[in-house]
C-alpha atoms as a PDB file:
ATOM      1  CA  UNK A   1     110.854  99.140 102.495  1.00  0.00           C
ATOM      2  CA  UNK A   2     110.469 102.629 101.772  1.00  0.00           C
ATOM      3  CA  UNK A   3     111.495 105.251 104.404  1.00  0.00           C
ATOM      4  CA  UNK A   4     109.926 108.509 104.949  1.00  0.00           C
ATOM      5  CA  UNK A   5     110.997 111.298 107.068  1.00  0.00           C
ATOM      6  CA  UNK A   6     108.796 113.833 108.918  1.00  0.00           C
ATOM      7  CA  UNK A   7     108.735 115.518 112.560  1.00  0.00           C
ATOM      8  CA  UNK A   8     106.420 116.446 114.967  1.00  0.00           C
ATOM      9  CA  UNK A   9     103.924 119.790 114.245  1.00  0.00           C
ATOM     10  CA  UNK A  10     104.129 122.274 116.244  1.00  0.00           C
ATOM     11  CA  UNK A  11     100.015 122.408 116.757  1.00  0.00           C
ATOM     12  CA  UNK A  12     100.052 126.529 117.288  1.00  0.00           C
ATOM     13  CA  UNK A  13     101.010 126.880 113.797  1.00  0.00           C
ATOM     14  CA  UNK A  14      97.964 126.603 111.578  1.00  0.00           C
ATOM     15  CA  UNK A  15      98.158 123.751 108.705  1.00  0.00           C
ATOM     16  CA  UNK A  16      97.677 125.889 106.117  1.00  0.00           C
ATOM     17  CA  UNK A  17     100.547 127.874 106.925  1.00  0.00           C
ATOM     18  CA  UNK A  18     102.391 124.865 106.742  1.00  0.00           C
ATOM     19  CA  UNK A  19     101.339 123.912 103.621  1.00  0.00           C
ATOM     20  CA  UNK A  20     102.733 127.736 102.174  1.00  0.00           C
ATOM     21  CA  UNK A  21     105.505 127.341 103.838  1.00  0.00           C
ATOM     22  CA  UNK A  22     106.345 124.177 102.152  1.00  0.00           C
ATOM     23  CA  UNK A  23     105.015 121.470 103.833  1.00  0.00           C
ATOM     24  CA  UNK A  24     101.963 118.144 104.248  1.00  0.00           C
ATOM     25  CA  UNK A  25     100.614 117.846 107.365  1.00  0.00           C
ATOM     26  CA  UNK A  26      99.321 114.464 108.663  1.00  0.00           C
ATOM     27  CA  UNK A  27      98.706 112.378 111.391  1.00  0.00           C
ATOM     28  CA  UNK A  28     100.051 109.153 112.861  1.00  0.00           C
ATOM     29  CA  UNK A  29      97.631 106.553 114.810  1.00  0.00           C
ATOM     30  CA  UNK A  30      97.335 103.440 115.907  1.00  0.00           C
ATOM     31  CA  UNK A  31      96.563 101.168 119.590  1.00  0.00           C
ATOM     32  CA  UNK A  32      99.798 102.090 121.161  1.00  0.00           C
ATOM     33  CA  UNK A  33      99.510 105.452 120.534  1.00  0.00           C
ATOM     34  CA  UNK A  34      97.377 107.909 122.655  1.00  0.00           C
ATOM     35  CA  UNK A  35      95.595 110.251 120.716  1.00  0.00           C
ATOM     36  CA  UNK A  36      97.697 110.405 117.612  1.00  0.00           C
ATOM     37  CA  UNK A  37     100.782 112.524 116.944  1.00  0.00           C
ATOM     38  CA  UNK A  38     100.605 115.358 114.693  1.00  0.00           C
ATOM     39  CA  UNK A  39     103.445 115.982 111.932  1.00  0.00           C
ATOM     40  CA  UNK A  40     104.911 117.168 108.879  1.00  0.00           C
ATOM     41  CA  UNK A  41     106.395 116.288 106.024  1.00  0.00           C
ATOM     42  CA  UNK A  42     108.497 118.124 103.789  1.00  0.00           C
ATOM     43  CA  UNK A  43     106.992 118.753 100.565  1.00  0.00           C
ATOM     44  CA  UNK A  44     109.696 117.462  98.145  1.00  0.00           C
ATOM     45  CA  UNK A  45     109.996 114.120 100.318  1.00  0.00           C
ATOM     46  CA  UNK A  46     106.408 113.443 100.292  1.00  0.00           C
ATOM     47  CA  UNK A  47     106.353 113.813  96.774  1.00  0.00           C
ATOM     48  CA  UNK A  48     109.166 111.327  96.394  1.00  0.00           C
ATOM     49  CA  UNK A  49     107.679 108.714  98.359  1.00  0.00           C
ATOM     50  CA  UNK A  50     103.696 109.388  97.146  1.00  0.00           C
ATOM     51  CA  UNK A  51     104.930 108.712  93.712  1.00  0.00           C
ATOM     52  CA  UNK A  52     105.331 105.298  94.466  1.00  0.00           C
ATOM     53  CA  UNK A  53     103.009 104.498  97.460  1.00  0.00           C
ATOM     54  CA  UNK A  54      99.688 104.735  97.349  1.00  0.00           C
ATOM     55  CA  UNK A  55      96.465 104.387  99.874  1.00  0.00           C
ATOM     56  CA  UNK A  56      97.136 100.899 101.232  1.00  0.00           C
ATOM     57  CA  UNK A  57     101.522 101.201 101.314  1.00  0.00           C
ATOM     58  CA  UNK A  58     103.286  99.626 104.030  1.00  0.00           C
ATOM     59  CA  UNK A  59     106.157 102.095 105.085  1.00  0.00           C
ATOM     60  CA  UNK A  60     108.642 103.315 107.824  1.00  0.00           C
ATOM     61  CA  UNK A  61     107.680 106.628 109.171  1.00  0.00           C
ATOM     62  CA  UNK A  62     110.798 108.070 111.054  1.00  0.00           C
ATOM     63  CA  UNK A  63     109.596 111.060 113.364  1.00  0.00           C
ATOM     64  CA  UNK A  64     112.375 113.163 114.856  1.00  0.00           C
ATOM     65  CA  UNK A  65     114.252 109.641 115.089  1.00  0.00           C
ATOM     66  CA  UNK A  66     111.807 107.190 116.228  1.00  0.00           C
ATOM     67  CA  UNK A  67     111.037 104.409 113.449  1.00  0.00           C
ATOM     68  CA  UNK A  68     107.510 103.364 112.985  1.00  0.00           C
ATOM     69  CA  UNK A  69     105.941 100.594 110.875  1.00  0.00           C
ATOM     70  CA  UNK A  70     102.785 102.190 109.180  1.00  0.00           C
ATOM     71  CA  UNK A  71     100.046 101.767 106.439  1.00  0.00           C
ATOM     72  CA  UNK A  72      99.225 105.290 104.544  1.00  0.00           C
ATOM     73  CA  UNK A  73      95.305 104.947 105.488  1.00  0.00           C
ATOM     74  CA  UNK A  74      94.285 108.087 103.342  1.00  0.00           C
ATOM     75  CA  UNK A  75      96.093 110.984 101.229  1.00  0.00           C
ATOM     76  CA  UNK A  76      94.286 114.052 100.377  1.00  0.00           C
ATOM     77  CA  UNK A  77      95.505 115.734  97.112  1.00  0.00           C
ATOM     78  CA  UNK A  78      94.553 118.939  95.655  1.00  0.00           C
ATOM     79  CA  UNK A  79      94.561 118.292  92.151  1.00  0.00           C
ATOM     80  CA  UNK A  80      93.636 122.106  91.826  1.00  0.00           C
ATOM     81  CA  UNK A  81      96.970 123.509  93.245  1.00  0.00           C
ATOM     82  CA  UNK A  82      98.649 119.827  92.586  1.00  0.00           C
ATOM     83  CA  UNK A  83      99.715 119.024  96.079  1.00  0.00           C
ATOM     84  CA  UNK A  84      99.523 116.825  98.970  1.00  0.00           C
ATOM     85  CA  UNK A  85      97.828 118.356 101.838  1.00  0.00           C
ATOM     86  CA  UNK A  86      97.446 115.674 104.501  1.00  0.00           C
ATOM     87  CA  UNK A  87      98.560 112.015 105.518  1.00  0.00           C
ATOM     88  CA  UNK A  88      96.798 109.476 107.576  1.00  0.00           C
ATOM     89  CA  UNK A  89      99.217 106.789 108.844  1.00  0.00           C
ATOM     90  CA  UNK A  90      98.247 104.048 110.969  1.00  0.00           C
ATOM     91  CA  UNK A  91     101.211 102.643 113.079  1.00  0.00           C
ATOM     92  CA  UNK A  92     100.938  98.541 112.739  1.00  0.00           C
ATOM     93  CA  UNK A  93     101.339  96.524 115.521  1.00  0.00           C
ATOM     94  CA  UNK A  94     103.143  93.184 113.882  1.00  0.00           C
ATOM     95  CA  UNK A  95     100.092  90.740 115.861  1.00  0.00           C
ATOM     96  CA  UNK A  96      96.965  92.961 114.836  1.00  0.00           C
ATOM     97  CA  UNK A  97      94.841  92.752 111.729  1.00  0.00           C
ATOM     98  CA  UNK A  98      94.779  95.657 110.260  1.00  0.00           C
ATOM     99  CA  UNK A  99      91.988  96.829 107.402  1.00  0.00           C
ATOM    100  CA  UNK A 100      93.981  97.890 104.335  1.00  0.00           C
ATOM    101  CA  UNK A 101      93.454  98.353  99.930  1.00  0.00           C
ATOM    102  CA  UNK A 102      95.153  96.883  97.549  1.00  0.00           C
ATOM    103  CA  UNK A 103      95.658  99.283  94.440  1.00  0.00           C
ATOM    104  CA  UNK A 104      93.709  97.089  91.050  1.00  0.00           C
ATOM    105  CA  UNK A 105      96.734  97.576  87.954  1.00  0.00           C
ATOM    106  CA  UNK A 106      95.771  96.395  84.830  1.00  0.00           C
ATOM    107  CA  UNK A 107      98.052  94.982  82.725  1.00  0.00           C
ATOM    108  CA  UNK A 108      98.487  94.430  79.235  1.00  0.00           C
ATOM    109  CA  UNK A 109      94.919  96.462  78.198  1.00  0.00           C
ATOM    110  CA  UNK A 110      96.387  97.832  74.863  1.00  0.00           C
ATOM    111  CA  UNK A 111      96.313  94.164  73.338  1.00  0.00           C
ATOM    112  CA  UNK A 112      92.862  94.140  73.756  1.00  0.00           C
ATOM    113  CA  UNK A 113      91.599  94.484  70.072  1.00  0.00           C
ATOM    114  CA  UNK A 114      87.828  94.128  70.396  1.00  0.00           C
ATOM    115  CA  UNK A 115      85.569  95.361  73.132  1.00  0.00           C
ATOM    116  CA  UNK A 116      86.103  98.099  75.905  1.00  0.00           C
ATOM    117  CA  UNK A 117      87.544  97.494  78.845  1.00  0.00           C
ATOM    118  CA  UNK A 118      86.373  98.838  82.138  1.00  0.00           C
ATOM    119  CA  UNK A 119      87.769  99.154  85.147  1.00  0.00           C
ATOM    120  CA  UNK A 120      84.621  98.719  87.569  1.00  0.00           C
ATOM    121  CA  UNK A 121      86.658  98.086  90.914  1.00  0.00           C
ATOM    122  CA  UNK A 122      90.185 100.230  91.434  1.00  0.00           C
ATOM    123  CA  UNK A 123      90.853  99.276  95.124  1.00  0.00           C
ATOM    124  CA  UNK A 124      90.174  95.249  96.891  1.00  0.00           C
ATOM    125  CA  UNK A 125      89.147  95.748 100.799  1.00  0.00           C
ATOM    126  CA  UNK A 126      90.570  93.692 103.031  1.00  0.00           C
ATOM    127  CA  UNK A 127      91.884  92.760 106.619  1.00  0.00           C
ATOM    128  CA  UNK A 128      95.374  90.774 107.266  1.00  0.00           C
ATOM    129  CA  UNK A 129      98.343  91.009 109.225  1.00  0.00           C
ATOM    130  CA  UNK A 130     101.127  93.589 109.082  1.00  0.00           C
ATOM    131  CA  UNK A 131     103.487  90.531 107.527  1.00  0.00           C
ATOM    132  CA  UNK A 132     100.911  89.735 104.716  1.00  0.00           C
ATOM    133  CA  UNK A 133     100.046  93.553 103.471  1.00  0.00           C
ATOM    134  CA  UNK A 134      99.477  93.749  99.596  1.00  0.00           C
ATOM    135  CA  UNK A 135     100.207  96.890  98.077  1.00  0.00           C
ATOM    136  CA  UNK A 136      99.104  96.136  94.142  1.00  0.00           C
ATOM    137  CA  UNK A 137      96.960  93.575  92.679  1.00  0.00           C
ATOM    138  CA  UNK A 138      98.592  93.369  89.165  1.00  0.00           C
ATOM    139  CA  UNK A 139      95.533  91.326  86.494  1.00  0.00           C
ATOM    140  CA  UNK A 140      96.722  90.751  82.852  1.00  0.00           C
ATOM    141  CA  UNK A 141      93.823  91.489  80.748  1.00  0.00           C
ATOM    142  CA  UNK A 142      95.443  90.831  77.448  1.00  0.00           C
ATOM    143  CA  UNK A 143      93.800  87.598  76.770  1.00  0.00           C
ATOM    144  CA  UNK A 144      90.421  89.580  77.245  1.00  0.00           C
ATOM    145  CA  UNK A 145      87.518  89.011  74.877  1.00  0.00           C
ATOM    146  CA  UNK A 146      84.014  90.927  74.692  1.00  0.00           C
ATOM    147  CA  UNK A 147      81.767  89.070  77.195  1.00  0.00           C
ATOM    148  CA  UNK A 148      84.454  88.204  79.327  1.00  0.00           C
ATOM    149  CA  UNK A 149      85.007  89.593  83.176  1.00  0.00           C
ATOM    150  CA  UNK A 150      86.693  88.828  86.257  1.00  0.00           C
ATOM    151  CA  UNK A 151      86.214  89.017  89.447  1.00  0.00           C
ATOM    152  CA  UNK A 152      87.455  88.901  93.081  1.00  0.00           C
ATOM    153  CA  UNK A 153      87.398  85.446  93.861  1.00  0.00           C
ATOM    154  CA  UNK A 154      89.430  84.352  90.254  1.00  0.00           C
ATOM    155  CA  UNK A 155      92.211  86.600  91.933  1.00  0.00           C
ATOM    156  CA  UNK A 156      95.384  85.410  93.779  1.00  0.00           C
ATOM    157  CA  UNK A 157      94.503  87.721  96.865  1.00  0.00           C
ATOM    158  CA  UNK A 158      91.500  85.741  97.088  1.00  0.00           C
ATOM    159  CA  UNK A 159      92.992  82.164  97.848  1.00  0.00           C
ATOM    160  CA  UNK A 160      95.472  83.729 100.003  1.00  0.00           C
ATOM    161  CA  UNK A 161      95.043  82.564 103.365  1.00  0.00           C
ATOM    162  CA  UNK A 162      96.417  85.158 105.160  1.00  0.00           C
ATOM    163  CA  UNK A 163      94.161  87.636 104.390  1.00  0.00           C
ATOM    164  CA  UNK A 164      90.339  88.033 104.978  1.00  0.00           C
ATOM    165  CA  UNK A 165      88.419  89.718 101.827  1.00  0.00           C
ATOM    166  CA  UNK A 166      86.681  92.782 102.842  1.00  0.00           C
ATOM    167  CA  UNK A 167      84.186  92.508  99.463  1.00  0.00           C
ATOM    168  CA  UNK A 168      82.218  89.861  98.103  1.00  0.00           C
ATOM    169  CA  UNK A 169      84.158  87.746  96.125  1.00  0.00           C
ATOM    170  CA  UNK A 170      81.265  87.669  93.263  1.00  0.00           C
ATOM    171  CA  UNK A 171      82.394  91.372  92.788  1.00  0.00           C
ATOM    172  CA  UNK A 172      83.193  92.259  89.522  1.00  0.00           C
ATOM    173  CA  UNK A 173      87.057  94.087  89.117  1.00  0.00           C
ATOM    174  CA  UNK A 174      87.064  94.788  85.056  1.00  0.00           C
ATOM    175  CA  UNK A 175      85.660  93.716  82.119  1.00  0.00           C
ATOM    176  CA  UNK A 176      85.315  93.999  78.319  1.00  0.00           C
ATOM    177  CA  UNK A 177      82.256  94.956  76.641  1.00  0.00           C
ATOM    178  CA  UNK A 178      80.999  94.951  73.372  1.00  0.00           C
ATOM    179  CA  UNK A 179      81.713  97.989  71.352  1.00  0.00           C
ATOM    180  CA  UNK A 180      78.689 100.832  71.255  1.00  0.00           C
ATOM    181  CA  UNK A 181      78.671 100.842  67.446  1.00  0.00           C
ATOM    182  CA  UNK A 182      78.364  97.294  66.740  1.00  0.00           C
ATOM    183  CA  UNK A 183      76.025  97.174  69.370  1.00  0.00           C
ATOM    184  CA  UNK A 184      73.675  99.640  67.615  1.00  0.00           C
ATOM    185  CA  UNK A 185      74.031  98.548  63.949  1.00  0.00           C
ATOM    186  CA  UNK A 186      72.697  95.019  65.367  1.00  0.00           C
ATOM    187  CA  UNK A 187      69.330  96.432  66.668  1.00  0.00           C
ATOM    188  CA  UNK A 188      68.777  98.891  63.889  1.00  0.00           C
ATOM    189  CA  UNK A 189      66.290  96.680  60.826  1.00  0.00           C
ATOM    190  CA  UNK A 190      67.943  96.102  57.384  1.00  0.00           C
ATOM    191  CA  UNK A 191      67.239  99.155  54.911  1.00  0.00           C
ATOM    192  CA  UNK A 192      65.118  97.984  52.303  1.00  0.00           C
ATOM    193  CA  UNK A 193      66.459  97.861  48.826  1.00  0.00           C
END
């Protein structure tokens, strides 16, 4: 597992001269923790690590030395100025549910050859122990025909007894829909001849 590195923020300095100064501010939380402890992150090791985690990760979180298991609960990103500004972490205690995402990939969409796919659901809810945390929900979609959907309850994450859906499984996740044109030539009356 992933490890990232950050200290503790000196609160007197504001956050946004942090962030000039080359840094993401955050926050750590959880039911041992009073409060929550304010920290930073250095900007080029935030980037590393929030290239490959997501909302949802599972990750160690070293502050000045002290190692703690924690689930990223929310990154803000300024697309704007294309940086991370702040960090929610939520330290796990190992015997507590915890509500967490898991990230929706799609796989295999470019060998769809008829029909649009959509996307309709890009995160699954849900509540489990530290030890059964999903990051990614991978679906292949390459078998996908116009008409056809899935949803929730046809995935794995579903069935999985160690973790308690947060969402309907009846929800729909993606699905492939008839093209617009076709659609319209259809509907539209012969021309007469």
């Amino acid at each position: 597992m992933d490890t990232l590195k950050a200290e503790k923020r000196d609160m007197s300095v504001k956050a946004k001269k942090l962030r000039r100064e080359g840094y993401v501010t955050g926050n750590v939380f959880g039911r041992e923790i009073k409060g929550s402890i304010p920290i930073q992150i250095g900007k080029q090791e935030a980037e590393r690590v929030f290239r490959e985690k997501k909302k949802g990760s599972q990750l160690y979180l070293d502050v000045d030395g002290q190692t703690m298991d924690v689930l990223i609960k929310e990154i803000h990103y300024n697309s704007m100025k294309s940086l991370y500004e702040e960090v929610d972490f939520q330290a796990l205690v190992s015997s507590e549910k915890v509500h967490s995402v898991a990230e929706v990939v799609l796989l295999n969409h470019d060998k769809i050859q008829e029909g649009i796919l959509q996307l309709t659901l890009e995160e699954i809810p849900y509540k489990a122990l530290p030890s059964a945390l999903i990051e990614k929900v991978e679906i292949d979609v390459g078998e996908m025909r116009p008409g056809d959907s899935i949803k929730v309850g046809d995935l794995a994450i579903a069935s999985n007894p160690d973790i308690d859906l947060s969402i309907s499984p009846d929800t729909v996740v993606a699905l492939v829909s008839e093209p617009r044109a076709s659609a319209v030539q259809e509907d539209e009356p012969a021309p007469e001849e």
